[in-house]
Protein backbone atom coordinates (compact mmCIF):
# COMPACT_ATOMS: atom_id res chain seq x y z
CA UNK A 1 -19.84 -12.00 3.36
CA UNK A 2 -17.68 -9.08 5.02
CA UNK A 3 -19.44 -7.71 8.30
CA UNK A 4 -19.75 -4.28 6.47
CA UNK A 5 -21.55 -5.73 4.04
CA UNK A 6 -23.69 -7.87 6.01
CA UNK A 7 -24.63 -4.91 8.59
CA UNK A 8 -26.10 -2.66 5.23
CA UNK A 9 -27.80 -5.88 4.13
CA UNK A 10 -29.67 -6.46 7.36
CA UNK A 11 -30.35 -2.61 7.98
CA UNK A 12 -31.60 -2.73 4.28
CA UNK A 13 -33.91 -5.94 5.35
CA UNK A 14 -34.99 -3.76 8.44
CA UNK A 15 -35.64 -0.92 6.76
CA UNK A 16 -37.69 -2.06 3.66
CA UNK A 17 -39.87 -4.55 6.40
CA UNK A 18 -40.36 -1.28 8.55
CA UNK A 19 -41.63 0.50 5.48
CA UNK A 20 -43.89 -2.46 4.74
CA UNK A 21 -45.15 -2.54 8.23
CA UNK A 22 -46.03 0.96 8.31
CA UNK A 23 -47.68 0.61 4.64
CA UNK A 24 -49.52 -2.15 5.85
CA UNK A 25 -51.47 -0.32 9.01
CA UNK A 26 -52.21 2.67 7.01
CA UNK A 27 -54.06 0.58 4.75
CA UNK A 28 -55.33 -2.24 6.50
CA UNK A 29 -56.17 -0.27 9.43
CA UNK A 30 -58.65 1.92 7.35
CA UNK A 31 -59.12 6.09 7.62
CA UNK A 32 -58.62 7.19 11.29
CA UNK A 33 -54.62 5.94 10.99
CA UNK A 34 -52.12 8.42 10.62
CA UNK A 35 -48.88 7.78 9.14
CA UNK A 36 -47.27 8.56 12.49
CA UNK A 37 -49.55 6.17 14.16
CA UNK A 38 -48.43 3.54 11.69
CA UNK A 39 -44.60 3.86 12.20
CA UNK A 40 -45.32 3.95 15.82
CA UNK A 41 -46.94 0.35 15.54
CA UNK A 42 -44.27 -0.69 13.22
CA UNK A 43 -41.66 0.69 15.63
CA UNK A 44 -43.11 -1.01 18.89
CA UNK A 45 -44.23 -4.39 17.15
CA UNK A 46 -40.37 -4.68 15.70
CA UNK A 47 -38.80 -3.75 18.40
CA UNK A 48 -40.99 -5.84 20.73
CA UNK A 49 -41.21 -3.49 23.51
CA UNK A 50 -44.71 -5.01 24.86
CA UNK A 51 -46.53 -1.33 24.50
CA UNK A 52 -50.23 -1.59 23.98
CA UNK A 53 -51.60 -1.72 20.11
CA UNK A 54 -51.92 1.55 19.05
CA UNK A 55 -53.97 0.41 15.95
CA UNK A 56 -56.29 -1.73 17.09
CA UNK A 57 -56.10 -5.31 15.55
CA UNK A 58 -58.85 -7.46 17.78
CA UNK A 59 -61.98 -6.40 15.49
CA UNK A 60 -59.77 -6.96 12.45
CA UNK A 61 -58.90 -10.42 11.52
CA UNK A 62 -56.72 -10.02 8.15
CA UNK A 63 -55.05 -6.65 10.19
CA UNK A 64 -54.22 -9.53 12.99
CA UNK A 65 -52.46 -11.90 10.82
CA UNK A 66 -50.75 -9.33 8.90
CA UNK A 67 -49.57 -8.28 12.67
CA UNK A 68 -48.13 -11.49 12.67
CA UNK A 69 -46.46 -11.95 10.18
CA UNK A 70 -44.54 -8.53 11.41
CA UNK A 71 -44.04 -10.01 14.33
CA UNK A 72 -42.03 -12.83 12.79
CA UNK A 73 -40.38 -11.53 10.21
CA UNK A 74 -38.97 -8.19 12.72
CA UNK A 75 -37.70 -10.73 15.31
CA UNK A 76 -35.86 -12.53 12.59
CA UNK A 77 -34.31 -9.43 11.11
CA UNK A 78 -33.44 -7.86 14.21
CA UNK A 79 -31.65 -10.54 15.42
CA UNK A 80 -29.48 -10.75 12.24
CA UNK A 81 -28.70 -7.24 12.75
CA UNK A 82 -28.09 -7.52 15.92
CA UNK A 83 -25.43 -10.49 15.60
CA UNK A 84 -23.89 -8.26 13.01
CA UNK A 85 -23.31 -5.70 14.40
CA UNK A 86 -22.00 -7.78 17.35
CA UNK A 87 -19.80 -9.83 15.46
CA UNK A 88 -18.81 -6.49 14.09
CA UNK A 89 -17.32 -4.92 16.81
CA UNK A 90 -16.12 -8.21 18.68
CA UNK A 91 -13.65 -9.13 15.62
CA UNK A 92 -12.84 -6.14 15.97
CA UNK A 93 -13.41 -4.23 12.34
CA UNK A 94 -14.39 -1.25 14.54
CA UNK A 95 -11.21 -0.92 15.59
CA UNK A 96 -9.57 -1.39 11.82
CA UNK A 97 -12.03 1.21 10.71
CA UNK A 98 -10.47 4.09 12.89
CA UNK A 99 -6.78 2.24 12.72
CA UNK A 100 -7.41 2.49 8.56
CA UNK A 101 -8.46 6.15 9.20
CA UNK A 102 -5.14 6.90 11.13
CA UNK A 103 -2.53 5.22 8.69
CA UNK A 104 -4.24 7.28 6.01
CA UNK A 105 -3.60 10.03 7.62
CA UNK A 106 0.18 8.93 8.48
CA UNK A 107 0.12 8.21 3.91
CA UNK A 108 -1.10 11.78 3.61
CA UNK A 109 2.12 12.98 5.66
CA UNK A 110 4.71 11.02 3.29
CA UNK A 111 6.50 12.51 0.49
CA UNK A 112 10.48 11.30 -1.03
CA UNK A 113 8.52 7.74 -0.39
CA UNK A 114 7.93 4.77 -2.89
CA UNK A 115 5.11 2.37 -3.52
CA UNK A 116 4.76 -0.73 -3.82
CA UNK A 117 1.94 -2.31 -6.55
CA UNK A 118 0.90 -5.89 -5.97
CA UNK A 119 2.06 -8.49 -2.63
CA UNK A 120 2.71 -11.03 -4.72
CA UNK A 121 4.99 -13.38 -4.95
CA UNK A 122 7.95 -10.42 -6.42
CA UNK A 123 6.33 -7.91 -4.32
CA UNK A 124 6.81 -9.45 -1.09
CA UNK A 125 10.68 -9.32 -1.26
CA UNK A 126 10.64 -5.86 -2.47
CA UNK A 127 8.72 -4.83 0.38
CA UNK A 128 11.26 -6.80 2.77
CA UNK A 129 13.61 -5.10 1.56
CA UNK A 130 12.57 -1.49 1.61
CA UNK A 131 11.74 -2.01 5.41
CA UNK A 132 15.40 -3.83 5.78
CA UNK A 133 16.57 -0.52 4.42
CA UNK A 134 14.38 1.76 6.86
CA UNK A 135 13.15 2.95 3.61
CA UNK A 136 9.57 4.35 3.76
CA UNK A 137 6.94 2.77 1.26
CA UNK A 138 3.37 2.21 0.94
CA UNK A 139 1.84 -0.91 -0.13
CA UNK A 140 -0.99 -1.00 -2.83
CA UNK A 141 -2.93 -4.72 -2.63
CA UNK A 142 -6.73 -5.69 -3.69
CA UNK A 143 -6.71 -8.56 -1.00
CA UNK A 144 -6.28 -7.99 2.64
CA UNK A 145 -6.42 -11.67 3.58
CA UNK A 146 -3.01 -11.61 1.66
CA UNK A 147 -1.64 -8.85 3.40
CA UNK A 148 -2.95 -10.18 6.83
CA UNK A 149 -0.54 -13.76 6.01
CA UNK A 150 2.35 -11.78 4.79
CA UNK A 151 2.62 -9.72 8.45
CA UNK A 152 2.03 -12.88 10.43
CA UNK A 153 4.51 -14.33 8.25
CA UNK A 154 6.40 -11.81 9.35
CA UNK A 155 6.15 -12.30 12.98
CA UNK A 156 5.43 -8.81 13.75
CA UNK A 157 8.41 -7.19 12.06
CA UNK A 158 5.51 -5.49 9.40
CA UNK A 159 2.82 -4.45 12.19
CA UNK A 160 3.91 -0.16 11.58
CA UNK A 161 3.48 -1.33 7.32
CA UNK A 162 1.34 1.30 5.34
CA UNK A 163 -0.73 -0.46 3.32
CA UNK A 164 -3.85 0.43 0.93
CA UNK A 165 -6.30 -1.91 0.03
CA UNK A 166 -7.40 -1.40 -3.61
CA UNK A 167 -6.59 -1.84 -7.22
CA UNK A 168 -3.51 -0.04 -8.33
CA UNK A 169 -4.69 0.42 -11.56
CA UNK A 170 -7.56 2.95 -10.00
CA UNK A 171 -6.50 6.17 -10.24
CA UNK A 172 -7.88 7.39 -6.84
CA UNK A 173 -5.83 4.71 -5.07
CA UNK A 174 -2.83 6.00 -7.07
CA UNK A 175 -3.74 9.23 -5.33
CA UNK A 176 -4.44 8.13 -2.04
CA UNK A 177 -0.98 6.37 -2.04
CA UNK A 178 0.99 9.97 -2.30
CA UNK A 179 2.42 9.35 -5.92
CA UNK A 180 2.67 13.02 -7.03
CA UNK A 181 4.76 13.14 -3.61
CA UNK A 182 6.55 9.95 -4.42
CA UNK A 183 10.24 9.41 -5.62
CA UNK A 184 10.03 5.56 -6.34
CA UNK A 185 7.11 3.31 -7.38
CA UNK A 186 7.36 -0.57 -7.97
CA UNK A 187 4.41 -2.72 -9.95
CA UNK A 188 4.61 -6.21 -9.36
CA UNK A 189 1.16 -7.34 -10.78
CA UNK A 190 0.61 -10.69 -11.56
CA UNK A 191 -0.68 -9.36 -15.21
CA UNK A 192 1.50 -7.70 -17.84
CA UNK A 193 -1.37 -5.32 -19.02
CA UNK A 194 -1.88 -4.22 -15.23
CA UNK A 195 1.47 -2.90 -14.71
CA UNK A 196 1.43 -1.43 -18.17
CA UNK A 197 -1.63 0.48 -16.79
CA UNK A 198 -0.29 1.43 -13.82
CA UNK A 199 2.76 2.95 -15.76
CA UNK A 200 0.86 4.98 -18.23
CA UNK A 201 -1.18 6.13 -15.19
CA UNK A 202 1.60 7.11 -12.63
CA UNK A 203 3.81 8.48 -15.89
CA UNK A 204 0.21 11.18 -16.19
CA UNK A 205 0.57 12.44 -12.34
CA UNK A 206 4.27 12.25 -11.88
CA UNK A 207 7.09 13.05 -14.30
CA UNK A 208 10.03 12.66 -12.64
CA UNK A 209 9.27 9.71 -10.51
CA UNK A 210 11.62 6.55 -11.00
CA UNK A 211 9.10 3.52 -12.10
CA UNK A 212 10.42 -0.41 -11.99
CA UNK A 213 7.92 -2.54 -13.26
CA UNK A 214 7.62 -6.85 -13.14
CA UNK A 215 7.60 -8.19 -16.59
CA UNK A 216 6.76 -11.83 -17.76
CA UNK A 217 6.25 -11.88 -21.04
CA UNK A 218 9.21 -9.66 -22.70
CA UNK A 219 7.27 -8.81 -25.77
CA UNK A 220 6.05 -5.86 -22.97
CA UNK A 221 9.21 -4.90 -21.76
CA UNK A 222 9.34 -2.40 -24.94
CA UNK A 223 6.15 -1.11 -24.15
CA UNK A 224 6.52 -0.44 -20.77
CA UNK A 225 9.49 1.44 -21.15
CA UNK A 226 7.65 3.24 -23.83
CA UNK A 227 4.82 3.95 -21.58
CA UNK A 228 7.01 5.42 -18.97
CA UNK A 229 8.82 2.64 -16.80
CA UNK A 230 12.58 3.79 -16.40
CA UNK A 231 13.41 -0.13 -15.60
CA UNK A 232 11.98 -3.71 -16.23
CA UNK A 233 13.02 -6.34 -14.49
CA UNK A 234 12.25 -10.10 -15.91
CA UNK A 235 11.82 -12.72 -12.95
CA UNK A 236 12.72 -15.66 -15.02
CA UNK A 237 15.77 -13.40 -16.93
CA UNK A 238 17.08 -12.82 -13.32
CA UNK A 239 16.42 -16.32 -12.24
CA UNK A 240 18.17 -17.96 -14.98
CA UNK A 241 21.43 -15.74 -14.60
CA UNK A 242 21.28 -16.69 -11.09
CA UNK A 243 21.27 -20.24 -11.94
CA UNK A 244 23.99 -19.75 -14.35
CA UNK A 245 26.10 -18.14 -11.89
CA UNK A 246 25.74 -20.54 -9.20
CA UNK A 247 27.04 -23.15 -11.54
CA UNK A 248 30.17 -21.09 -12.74
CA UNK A 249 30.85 -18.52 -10.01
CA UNK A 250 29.60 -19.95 -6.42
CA UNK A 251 31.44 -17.85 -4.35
CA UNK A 252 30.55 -14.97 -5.76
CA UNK A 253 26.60 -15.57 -5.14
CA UNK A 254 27.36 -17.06 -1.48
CA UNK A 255 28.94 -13.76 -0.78
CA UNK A 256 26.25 -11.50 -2.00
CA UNK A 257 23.61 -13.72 -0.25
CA UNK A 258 25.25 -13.93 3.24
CA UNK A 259 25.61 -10.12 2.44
CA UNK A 260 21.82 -10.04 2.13
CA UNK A 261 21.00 -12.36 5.01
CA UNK A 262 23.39 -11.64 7.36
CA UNK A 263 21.42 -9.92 10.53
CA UNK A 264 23.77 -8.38 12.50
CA UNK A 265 24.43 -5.89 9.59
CA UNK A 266 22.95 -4.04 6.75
CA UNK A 267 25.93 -4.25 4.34
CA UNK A 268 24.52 -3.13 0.59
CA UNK A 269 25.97 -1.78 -2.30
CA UNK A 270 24.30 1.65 -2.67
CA UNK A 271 24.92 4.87 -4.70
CA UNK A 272 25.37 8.25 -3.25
CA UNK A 273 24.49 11.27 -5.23
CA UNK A 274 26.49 14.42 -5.31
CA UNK A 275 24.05 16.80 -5.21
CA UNK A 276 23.71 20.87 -6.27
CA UNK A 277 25.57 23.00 -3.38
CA UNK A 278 27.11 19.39 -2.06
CA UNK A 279 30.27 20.31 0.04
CA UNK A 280 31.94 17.36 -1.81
CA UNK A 281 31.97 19.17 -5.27
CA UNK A 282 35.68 20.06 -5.99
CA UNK A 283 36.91 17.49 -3.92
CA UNK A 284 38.67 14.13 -4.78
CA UNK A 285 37.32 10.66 -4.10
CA UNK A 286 40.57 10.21 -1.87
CA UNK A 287 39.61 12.96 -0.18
CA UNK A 288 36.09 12.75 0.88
CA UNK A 289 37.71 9.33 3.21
CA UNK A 290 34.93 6.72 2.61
CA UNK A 291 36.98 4.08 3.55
CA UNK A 292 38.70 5.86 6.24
CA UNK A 293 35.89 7.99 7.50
CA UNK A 294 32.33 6.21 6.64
CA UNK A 295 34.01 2.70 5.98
CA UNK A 296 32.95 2.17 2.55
CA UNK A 297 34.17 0.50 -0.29
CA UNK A 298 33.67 2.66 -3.66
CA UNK A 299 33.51 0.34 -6.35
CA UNK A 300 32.48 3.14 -9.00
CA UNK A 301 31.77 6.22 -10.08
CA UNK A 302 28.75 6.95 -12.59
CA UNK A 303 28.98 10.20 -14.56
CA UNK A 304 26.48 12.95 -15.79
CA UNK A 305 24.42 11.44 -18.51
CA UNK A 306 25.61 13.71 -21.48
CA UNK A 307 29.86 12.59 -20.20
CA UNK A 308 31.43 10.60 -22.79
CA UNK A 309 32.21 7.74 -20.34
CA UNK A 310 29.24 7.02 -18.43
CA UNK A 311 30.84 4.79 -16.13
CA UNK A 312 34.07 4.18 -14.48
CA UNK A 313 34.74 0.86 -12.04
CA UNK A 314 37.14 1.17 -9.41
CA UNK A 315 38.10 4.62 -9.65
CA UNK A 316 41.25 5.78 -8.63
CA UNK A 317 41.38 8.32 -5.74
CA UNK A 318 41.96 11.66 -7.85
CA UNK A 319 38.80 11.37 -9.84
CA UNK A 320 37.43 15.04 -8.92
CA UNK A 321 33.51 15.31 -7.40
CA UNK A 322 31.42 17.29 -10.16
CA UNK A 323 27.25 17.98 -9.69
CA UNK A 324 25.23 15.25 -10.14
CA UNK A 325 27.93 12.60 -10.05
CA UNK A 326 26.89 9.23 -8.52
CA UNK A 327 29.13 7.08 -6.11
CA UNK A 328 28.24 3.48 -6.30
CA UNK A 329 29.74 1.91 -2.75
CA UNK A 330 29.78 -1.37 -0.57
CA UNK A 331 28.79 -0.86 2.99
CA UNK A 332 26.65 -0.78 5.89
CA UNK A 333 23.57 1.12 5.20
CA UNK A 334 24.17 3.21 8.94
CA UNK A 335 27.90 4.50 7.36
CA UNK A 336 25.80 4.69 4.33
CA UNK A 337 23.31 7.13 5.89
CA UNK A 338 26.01 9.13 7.50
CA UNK A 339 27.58 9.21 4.29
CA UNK A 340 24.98 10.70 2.30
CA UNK A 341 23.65 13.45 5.00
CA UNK A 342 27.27 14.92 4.86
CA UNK A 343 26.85 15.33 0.96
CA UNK A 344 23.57 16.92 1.48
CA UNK A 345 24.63 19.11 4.48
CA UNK A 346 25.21 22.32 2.34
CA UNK A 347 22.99 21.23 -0.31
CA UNK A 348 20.10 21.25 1.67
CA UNK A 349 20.05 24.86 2.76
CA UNK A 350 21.33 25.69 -1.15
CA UNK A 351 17.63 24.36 -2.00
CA UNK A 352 16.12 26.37 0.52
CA UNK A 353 17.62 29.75 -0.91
């Protein structure tokens, strides 16, 4: 039993004997006890403060044994409530209580952020990720224990982790978690039907938020992209291309996985937007100098969704920068950043007008 729970049972179990007790001398103790009399017995006998009997019990034998029995029962309950709330503030839930109070607060500050449904087995990597990637999230998860294994397992690199305990599929934990403010949201539920939920649910509060949901069974894939989802992702599709490709293209997977792994670096391949009021807009690919400037490799260029050619790998160095274009590249995610905050320079302050 949680200490939470256990202090409300045992104040419970106080409360209802104290309301016996005081019951018990109003009635046993005849006419001339008041009710303030009685709680004042019922206070002194429980708390077994050695005051004299202010209802007299020694010319009342049933009155005596009923005193008794208080007696008992009140040292028995008091020291249960005693040890819990003890044991409550030694382990140290106290503490999580007001540390929980401040990293909702730090949630209610977020916004441009993504979340995270479900530390499972998918989840965990996506969360590695996003904090490889200094990329602020908040983690939805129903079981603490699990989220208490996943930062040890972590040795300490996930102690700053915002995290909500709850179900995802709750609307008010939706809420708590920021998505009307959020840009990104991930469901990686163990259950088809939850992440369909959670879909249909974050699809209601926010329109233009980018949803990737976990999908086992494929026959949901439809219906999650119906319900909302902009992407599904299939574990065991994924896995079995990746075995596929180990077999005929090995050094292609080594290099993306010691790209992945490797710790002195955060190389990624990335996309850049070209936003409205971007200084970039006019300008060629050759001349913006990501290789020369930022040192990144542009590997293709993805146009506006209503362009006849959505999509053009390795582009050559006159392809002109238009609104809205998107810049996949291969880099370090610190050129990356430097990168982007030049093509939102001018675009920023165009938003603010």
């Amino acid at each position: 039993m949680e200490l939470r729970r256990r202090i409300i049972f045992a104040a419970l179990l106080l409360a209802i004997l104290t309301s016996i007790s005081v019951l018990g001398y109003m009635l046993l103790g005849g006419h001339d006890v008041t009710f303030l009399q009685a709680v004042y017995m019922a206070v002194i006998t429980l708390a077994g403060v050695g005051y004299g009997e202010i209802v007299d019990t020694s010319h009342h034998p049933v009155l005596r044994v009923f005193n008794i029995f208080v007696v008992l029962f009140g040292v028995m309950i008091t020291a249960y409530v005693f040890s819990s709330v003890t044991a409550f503030l030694v382990e140290g839930d106290y503490s999580n209580m007001f540390r929980r109070r401040k990293m909702l607060n730090r949630i209610k500050l977020l916004k441009n952020h993504y979340i995270v449904c479900g530390l499972g087995d998918t989840g965990r990597h996506a969360i590695a990720e996003l904090h490889k990637t200094n990329t602020p999230f908040v983690l939805i998860e129903h079981q603490e224990d699990s989220i208490k294994r996943f930062r040890e397992q972590q040795a300490g690199a996930m102690d700053d982790m915002l995290y909500i305990i709850g179900d995802a599929t709750d609307e008010e934990v939706l809420e708590t978690a920021g998505v009307d403010k959020a840009v990104g949201l991930l469901t990686t539920l163990p259950q088809d039907k939850e992440n369909l939920v959670v879909i249909v649910l974050v699809r209601q509060k926010n329109q233009t938020i980018r949803i990737v949901s976990r999908c086992t069974d494929l026959k949901y894939s439809e219906r999650m992209m119906k319900a909302g989802a902009n992407s599904v992702v299939s574990p065991n599709h994924i896995g079995g291309l990746r075995l596929a490709s180990e077999v005929l293209r090995p050094h292609v997977v080594g290099f993306l996985d010691l790209m992945l792994k490797e710790q002195s670096r955060t190389l990624r391949i990335e996309e850049i937007e070209v936003p409205t009021g971007s200084p970039w807009i006019g300008k060629t690919l050759g001349e913006l100098g990501l290789r020369t400037k930022f040192n990144l490799l542009p590997m293709a260029v993805k146009h506006a969704p209503q362009a006849s050619q959505s999509l053009w790998v390795n582009p050559p160095d006159s392809i002109s920068m238009k609104e809205g274009l998107v810049i996949i590249v291969l880099g370090d995610m610190t050129d990356l950043k430097r990168a982007r905050q030049e093509s939102e320079s001018k675009a920023s302050i165009f938003a603010s007008k």
